[in-house]
C-alpha atoms as a PDB file:
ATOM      1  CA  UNK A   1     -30.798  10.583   7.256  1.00  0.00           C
ATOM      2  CA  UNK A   2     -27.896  11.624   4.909  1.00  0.00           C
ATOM      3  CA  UNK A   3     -25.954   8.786   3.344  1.00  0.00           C
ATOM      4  CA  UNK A   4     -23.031   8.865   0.912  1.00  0.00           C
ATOM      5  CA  UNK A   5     -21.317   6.914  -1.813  1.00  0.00           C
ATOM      6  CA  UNK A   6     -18.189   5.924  -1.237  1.00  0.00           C
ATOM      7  CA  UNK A   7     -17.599   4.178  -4.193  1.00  0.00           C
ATOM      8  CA  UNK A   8     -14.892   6.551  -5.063  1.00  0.00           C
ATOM      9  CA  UNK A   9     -12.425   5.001  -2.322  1.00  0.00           C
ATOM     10  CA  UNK A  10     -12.489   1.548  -4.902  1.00  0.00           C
ATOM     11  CA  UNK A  11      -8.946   1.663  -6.387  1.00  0.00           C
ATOM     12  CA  UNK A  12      -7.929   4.826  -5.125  1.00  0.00           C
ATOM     13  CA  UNK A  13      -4.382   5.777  -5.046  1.00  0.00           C
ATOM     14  CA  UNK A  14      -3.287   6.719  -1.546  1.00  0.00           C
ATOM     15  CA  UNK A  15      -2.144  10.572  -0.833  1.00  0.00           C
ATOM     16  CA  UNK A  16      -0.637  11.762   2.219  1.00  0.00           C
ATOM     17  CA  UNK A  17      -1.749  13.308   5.133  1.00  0.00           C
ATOM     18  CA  UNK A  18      -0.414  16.771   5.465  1.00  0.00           C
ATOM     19  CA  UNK A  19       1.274  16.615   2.166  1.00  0.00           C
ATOM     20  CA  UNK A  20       1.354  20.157   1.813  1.00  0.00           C
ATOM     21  CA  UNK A  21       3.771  20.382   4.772  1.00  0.00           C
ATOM     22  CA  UNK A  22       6.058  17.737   3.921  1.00  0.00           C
ATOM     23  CA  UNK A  23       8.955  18.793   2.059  1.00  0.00           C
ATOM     24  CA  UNK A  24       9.135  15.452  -1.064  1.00  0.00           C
ATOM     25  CA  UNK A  25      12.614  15.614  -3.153  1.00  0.00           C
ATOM     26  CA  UNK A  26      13.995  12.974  -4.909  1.00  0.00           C
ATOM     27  CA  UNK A  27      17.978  12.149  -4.804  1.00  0.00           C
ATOM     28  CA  UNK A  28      20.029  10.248  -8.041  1.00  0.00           C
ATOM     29  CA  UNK A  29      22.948   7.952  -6.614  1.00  0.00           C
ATOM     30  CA  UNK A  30      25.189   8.060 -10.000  1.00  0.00           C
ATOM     31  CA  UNK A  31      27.617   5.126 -10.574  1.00  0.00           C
ATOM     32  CA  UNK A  32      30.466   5.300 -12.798  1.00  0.00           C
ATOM     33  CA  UNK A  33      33.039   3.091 -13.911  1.00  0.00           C
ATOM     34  CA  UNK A  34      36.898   3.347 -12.378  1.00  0.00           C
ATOM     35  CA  UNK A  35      40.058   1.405 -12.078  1.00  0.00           C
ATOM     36  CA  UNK A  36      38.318  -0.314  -9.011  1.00  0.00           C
ATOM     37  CA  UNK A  37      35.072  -0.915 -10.388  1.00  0.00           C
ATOM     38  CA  UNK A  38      31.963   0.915  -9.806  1.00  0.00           C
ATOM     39  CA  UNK A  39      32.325   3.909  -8.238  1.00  0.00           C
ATOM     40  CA  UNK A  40      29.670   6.152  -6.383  1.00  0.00           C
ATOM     41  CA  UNK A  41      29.515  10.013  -6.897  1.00  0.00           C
ATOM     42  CA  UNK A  42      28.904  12.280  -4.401  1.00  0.00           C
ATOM     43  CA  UNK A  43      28.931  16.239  -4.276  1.00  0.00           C
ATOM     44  CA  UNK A  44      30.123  18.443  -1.242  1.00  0.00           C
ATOM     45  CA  UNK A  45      27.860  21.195  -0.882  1.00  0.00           C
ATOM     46  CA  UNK A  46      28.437  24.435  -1.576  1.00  0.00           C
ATOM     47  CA  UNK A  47      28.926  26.707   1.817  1.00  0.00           C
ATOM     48  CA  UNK A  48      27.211  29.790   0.444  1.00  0.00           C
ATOM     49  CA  UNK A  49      24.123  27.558   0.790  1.00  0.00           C
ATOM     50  CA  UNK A  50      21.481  28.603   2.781  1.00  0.00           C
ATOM     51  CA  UNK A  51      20.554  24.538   3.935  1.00  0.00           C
ATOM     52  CA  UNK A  52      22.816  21.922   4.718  1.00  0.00           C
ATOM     53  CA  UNK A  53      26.176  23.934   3.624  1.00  0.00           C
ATOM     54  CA  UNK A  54      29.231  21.977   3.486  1.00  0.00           C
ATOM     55  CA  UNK A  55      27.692  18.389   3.575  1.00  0.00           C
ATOM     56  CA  UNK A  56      28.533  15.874   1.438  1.00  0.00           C
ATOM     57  CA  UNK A  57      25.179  14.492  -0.630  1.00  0.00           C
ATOM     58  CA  UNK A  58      23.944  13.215  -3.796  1.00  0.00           C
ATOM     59  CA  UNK A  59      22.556  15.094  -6.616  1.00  0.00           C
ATOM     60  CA  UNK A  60      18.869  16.014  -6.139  1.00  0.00           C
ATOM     61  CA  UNK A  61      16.661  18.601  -4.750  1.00  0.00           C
ATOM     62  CA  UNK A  62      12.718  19.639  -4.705  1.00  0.00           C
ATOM     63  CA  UNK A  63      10.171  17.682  -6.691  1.00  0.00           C
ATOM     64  CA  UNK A  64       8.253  20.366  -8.065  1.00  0.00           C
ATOM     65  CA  UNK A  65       4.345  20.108  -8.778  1.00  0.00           C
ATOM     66  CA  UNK A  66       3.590  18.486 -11.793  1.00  0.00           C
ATOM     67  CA  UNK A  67       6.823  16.984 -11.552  1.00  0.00           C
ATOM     68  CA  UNK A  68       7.690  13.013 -10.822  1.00  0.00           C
ATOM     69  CA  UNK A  69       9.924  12.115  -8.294  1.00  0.00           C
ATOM     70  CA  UNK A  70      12.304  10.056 -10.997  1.00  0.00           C
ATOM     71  CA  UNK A  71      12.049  13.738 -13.419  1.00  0.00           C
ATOM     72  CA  UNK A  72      13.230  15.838 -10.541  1.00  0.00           C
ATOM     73  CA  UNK A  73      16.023  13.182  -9.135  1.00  0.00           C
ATOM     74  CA  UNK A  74      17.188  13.420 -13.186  1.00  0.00           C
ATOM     75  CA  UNK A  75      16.780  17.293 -13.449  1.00  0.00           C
ATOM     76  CA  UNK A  76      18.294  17.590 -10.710  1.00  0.00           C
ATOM     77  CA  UNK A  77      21.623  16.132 -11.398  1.00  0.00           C
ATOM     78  CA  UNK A  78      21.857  17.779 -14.727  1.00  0.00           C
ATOM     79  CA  UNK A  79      21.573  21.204 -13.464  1.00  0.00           C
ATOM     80  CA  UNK A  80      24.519  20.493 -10.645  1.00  0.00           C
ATOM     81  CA  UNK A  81      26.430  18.047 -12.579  1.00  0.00           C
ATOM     82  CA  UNK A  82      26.802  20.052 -15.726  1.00  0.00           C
ATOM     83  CA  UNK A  83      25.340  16.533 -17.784  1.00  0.00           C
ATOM     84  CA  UNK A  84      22.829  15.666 -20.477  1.00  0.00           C
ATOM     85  CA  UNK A  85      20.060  13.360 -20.659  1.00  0.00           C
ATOM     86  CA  UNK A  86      21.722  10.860 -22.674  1.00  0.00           C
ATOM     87  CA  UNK A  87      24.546  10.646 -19.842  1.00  0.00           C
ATOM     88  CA  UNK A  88      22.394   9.337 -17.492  1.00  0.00           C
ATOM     89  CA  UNK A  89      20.342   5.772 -17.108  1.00  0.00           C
ATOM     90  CA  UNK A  90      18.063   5.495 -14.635  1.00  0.00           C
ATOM     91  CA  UNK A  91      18.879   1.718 -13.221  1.00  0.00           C
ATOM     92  CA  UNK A  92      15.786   1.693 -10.170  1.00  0.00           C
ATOM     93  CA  UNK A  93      13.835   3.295  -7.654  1.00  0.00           C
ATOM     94  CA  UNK A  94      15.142   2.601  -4.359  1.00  0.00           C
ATOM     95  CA  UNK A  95      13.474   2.946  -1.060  1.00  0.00           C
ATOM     96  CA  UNK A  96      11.586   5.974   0.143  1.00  0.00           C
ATOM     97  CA  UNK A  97      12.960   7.449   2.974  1.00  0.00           C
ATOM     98  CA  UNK A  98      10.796   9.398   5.527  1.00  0.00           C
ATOM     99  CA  UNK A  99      12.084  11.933   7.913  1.00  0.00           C
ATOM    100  CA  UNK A 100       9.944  14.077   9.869  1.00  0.00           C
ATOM    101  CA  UNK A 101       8.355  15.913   6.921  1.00  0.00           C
ATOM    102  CA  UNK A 102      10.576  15.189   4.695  1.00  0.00           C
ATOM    103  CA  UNK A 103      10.368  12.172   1.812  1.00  0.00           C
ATOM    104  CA  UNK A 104      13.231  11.576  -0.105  1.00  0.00           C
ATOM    105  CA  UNK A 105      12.544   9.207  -3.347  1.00  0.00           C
ATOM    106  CA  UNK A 106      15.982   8.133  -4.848  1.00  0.00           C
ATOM    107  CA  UNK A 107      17.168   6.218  -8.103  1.00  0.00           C
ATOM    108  CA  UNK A 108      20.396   4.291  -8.561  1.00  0.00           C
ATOM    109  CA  UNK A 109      21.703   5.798 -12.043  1.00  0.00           C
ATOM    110  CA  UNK A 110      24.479   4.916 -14.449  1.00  0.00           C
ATOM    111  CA  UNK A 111      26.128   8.312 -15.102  1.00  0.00           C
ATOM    112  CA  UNK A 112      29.162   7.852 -18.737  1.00  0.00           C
ATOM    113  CA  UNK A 113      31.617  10.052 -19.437  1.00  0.00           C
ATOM    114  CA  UNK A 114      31.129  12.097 -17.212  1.00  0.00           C
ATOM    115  CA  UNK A 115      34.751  14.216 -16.702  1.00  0.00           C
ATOM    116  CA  UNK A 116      34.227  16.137 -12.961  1.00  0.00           C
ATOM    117  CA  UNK A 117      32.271  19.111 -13.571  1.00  0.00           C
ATOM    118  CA  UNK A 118      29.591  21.135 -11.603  1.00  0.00           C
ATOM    119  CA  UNK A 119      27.831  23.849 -10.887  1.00  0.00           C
ATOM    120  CA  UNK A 120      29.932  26.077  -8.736  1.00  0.00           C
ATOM    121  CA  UNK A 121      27.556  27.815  -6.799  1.00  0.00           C
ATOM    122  CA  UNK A 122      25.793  24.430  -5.442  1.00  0.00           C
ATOM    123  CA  UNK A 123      28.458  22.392  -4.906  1.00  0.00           C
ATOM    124  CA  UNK A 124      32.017  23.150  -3.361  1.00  0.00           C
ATOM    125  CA  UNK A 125      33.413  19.586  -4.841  1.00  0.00           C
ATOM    126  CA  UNK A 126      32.570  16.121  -6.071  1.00  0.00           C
ATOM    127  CA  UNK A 127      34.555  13.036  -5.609  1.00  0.00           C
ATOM    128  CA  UNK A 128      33.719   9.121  -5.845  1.00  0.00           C
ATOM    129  CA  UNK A 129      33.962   6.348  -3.832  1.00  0.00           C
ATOM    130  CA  UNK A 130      34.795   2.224  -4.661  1.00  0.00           C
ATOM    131  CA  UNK A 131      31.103   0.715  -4.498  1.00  0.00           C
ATOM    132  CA  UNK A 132      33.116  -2.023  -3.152  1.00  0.00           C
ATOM    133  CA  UNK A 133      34.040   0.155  -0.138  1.00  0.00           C
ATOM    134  CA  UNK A 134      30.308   0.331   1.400  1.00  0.00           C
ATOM    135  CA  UNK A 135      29.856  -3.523   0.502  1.00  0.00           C
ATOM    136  CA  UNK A 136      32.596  -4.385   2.955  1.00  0.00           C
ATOM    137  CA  UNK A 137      31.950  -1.632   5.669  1.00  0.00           C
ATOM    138  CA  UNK A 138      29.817  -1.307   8.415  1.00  0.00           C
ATOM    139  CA  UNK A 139      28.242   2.572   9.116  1.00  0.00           C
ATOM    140  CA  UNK A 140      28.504   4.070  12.721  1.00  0.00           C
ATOM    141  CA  UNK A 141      25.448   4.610  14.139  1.00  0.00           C
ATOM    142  CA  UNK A 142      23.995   6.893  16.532  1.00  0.00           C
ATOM    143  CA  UNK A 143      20.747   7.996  18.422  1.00  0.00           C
ATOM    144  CA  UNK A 144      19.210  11.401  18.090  1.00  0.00           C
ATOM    145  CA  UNK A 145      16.319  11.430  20.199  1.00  0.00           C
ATOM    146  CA  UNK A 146      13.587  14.049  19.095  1.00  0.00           C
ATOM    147  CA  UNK A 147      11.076  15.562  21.589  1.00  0.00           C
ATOM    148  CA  UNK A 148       8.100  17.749  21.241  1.00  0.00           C
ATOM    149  CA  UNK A 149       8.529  21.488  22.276  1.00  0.00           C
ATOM    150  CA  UNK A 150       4.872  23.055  22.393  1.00  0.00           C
ATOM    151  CA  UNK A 151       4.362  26.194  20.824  1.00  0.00           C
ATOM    152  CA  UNK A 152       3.397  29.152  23.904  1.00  0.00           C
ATOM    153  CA  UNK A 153      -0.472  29.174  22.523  1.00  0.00           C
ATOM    154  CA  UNK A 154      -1.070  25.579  22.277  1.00  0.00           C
ATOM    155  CA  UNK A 155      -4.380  24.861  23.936  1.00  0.00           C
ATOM    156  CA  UNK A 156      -2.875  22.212  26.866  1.00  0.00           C
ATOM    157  CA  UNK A 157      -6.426  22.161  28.821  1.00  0.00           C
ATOM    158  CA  UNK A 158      -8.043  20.850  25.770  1.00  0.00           C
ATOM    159  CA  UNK A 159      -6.022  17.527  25.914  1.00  0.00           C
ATOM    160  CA  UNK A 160      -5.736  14.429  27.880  1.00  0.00           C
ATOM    161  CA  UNK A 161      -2.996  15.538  30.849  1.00  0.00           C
ATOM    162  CA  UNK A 162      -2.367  19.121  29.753  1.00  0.00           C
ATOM    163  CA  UNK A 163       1.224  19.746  30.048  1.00  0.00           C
ATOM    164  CA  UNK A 164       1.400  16.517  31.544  1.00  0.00           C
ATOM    165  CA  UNK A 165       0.695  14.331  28.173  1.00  0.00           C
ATOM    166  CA  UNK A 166       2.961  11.938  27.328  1.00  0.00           C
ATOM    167  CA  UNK A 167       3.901  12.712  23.962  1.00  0.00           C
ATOM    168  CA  UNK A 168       5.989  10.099  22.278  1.00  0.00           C
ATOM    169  CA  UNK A 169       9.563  10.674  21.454  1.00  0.00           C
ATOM    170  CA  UNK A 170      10.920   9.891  17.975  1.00  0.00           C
ATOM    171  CA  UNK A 171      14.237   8.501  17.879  1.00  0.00           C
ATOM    172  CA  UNK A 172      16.553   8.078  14.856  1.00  0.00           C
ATOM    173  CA  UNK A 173      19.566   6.273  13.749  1.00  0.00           C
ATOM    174  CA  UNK A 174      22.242   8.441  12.073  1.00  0.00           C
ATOM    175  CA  UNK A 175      24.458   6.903   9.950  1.00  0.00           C
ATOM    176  CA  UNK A 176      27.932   7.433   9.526  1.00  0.00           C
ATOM    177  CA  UNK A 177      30.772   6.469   6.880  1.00  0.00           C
ATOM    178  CA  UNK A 178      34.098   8.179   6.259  1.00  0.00           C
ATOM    179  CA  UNK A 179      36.591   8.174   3.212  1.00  0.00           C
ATOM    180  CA  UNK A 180      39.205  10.322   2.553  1.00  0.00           C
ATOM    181  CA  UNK A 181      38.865  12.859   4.613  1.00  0.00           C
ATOM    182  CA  UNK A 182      34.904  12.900   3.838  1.00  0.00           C
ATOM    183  CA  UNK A 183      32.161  12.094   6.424  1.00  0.00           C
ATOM    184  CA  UNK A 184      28.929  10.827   4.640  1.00  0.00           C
ATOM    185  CA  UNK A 185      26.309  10.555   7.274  1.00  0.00           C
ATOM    186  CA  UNK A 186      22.441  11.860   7.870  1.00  0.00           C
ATOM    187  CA  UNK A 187      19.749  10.655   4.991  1.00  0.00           C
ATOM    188  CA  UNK A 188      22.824  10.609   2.472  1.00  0.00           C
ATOM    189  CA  UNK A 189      24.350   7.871   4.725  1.00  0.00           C
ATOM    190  CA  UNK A 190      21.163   6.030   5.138  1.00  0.00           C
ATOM    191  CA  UNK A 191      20.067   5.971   1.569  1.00  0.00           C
ATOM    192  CA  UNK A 192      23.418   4.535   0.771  1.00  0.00           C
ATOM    193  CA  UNK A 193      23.323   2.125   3.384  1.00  0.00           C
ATOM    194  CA  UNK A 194      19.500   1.166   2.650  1.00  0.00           C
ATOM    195  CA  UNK A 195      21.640   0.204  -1.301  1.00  0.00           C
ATOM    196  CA  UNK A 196      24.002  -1.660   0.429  1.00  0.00           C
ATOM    197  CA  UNK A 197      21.577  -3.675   1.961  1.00  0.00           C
ATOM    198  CA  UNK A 198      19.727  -4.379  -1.154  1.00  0.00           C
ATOM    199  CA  UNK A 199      22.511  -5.181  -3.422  1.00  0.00           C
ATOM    200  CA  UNK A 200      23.662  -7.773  -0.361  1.00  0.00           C
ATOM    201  CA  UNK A 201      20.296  -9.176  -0.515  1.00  0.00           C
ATOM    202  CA  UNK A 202      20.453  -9.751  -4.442  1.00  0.00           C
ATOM    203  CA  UNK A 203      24.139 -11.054  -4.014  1.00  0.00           C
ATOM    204  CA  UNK A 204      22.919 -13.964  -1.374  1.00  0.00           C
ATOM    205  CA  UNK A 205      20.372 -14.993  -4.021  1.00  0.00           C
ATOM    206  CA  UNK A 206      23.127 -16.128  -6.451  1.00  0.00           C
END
């Protein structure tokens, strides 16, 4: 009779399943100081783009291997924002947010004297927004309901119901927020709204 140790599992740091799939980035949210207050940054995309061209986001992109989440968010946002490392404070990780197969890790930063440039070919424009102006409104939000399309050699006899199985269907909330002239919505919305939520929290503890 075989038997194995599985004292390795003690301690062990959790992966995640199909991690090679999943497509991990990590996003900065860069807050400046204005006549209003703080002020959030965001970047319109650039429409050459071959993903997502046109939308508004925050700096960020691909964690590559080797690579922490908080490195990338910061590498990141030099490369598009035209900055240097001493520019930029990392204040906090914020929530994860999962997607499909995507993960997005992102950071509230402080980002000084920084004057408005970029990198042309990713982004199309930047422009900032009051913090005070997500604090006191509410995102629309929508339903996208997601279901499974089966690939024309997926083995259907082999399961429960064949074509019949009652696969699950994921639904998500899209968030929405507009300022002038600018929609912020998908995961950009939802990050932001996820830091609304926990600065509101901190404020109701004072």
């Amino acid at each position: 009779m075989l038997t194995y140790d599985f004292s390795f599992l003690a301690g062990r740091e959790p992966g995640i399943i199909s991690e090679t799939v999943q497509h991990v980035s990590a996003v900065c949210i860069p807050l400046t100081e204005g006549p209003e207050g703080d002020m959030v940054l965001f970047e319109k995309r650039a429409e050459t783009l071959k993903h997502q061209p046109g939308d508004i986001c925050f700096p960020g992109g691909k964690v590559e291997n080797g690579e922490k989440p908080e490195e990338a968010a910061v590498r990141e946002m030099m490369e598009e924002l035209l900055v240097e490392p001493a520019q930029v404070e990392i204040l906090g990780p914020l929530d994860i947010l999962a997607v499909g197969f995507s993960q997005v890790h992102p950071y509230a930063c402080r980002l000084r004297d920084y004057h408005g440039c970029f990198n042309s070919p990713e982004v199309d424009e930047v422009f900032q927004v009051p913090l005070a102006f997500f604090l006191e409104t509410e995102p629309e939000i929508h339903e996208v309901h997601w279901k499974v399309e089966l690939g024309t050699d997926f083995p259907v006899e082999k399961i429960h119901g064949g074509r019949n199985y009652p696969w699950r269907e994921r639904i998500d909330r899209i968030c929405f927020y507009e300022y002038g002239g600018h929609v912020i919505w998908g995961m950009t919305a939802k990050i932001m709204y996820s830091f609304v939520q926990l600065l509101r929290a901190e404020e109701r503890k004072k």
